[in-house]
Protein backbone atom coordinates (compact mmCIF):
# COMPACT_ATOMS: atom_id res chain seq x y z
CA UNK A 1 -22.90 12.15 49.69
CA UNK A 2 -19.17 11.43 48.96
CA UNK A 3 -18.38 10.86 45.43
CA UNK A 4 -16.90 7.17 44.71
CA UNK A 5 -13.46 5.88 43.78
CA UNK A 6 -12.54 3.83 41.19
CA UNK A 7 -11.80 0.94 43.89
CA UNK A 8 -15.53 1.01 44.63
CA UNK A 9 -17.45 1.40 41.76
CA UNK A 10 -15.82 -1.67 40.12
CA UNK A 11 -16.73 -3.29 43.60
CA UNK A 12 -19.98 -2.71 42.99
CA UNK A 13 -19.95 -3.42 39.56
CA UNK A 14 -19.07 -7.28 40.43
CA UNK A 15 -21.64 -6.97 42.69
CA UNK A 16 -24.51 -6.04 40.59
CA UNK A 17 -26.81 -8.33 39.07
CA UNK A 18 -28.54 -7.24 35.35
CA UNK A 19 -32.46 -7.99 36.09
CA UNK A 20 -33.89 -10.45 33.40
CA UNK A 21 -35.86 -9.20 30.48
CA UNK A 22 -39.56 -9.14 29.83
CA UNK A 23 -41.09 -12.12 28.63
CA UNK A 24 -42.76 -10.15 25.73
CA UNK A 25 -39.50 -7.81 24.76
CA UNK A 26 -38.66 -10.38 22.27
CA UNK A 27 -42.38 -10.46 20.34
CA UNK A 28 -42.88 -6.45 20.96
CA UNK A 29 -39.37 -6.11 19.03
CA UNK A 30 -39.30 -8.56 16.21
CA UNK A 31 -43.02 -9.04 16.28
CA UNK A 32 -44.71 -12.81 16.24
CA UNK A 33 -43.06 -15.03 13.44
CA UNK A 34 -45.25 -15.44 10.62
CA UNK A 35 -45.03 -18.12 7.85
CA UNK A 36 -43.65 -17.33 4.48
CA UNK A 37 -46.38 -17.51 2.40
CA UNK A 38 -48.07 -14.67 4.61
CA UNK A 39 -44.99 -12.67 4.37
CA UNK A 40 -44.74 -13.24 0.88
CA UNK A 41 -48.25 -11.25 0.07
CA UNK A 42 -46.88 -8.25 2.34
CA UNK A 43 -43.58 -7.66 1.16
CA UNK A 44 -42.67 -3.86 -0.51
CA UNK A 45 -39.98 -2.79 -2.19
CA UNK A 46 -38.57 0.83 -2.13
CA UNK A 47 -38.16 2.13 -6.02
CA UNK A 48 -36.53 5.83 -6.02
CA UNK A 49 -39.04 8.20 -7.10
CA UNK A 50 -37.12 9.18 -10.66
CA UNK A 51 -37.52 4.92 -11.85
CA UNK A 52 -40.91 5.26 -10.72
CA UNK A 53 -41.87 8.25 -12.94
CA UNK A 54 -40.07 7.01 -15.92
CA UNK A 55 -41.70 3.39 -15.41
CA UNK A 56 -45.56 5.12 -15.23
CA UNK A 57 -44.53 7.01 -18.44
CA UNK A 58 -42.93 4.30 -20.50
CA UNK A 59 -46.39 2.32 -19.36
CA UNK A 60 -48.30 5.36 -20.50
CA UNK A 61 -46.48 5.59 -24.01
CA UNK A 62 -47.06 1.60 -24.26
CA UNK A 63 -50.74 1.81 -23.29
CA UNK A 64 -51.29 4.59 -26.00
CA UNK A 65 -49.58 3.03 -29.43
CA UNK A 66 -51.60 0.02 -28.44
CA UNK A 67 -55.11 2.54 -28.41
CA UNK A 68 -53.92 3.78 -31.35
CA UNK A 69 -52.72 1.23 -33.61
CA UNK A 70 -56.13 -0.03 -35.54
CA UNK A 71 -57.92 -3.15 -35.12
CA UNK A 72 -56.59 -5.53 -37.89
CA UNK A 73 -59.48 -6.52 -39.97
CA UNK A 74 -61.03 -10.12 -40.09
CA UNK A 75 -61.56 -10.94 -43.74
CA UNK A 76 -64.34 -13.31 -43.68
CA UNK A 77 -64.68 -15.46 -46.91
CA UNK A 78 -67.33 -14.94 -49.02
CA UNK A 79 -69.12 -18.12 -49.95
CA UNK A 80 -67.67 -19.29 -53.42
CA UNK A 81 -68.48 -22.43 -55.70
CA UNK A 82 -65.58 -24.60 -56.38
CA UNK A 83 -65.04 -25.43 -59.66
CA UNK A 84 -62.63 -28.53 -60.29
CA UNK A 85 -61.36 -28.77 -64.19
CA UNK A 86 -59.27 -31.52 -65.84
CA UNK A 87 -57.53 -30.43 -68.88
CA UNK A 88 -54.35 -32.74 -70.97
CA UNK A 89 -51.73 -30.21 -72.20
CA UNK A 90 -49.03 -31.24 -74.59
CA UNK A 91 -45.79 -29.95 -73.87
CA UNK A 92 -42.57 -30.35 -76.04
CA UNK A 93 -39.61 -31.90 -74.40
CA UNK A 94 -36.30 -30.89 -76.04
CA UNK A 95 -33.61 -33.35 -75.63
CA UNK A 96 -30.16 -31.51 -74.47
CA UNK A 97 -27.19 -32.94 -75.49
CA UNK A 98 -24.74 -34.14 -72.47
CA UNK A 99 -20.94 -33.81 -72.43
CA UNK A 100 -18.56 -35.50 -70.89
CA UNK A 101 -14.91 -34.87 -70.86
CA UNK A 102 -12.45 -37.95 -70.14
CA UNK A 103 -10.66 -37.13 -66.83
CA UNK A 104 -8.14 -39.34 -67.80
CA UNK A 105 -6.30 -36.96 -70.08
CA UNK A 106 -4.24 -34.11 -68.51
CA UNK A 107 -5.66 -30.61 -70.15
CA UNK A 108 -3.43 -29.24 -72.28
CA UNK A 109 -3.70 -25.77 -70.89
CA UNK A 110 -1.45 -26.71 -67.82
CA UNK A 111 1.41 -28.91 -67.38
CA UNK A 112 3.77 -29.74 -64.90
CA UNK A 113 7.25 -28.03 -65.20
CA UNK A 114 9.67 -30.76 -65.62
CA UNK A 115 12.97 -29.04 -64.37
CA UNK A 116 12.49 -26.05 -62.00
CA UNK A 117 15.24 -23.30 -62.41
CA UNK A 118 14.59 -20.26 -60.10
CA UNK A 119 16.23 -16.79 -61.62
CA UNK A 120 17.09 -14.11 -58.46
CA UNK A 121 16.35 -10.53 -59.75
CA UNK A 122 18.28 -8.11 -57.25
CA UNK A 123 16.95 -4.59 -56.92
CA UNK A 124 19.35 -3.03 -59.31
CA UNK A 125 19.20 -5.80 -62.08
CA UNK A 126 15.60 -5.61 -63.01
CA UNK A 127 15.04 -4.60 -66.42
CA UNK A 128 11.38 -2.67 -66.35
């Protein structure tokens, strides 16, 4: 047998015909299509071993504070009588005496300057 040219082999490569495929490639490849609610109670999801271990031991560390820490105690009240008593107590009132000042009267402690004269002190003038 003769090997083929280049001429040839695309001859017969117009020529040829791809045969159809299987009626069940497409179910034995992406499988049968479920609904979503039955996908939904198969999913996984991949967690890298070193989150896993520190997850189970921060679970652990939770799970034993709780067995230690103690029950907190139910204090149940012990029956008791109720006893209801009026008594009248006198109490003195003392009577404060109220100020008022008039706001209409300027204090005397600050008034305004009636003629502003500004004085410049330059480094070398200052008197200290």
């Amino acid at each position: 047998m003769e090997p083929l040219d280049d001429r040839e082999l695309d001859g017969m490569l117009r020529e040829w015909n791809v045969p159809g495929a299987p009626s069940g490639l497409r179910a034995a490849v992406f499988g049968t299509p479920r609904p979503w609610w039955s996908r939904f109670w198969t999913l996984s999801i991949r967690v890298p071993l070193p989150v896993a271990c520190a997850l189970v031991l921060v679970l652990a560390a939770v799970a034993f504070a709780a067995w230690r820490r103690p029950a907190p105690a139910v204090l149940k009240p012990a029956p008791a009588q109720v006893i209801v008593e009026t008594r009248t107590v006198e109490v003195p009132v003392v009577k404060e005496r109220v100020v008022y000042r008039d706001r209409r009267q300027p204090s005397t402690a600050w008034k305004p300057v009636a003629e502003l004269r500004p004085r410049i002190i330059r480094s070398g003038q200052h008197e200290n």
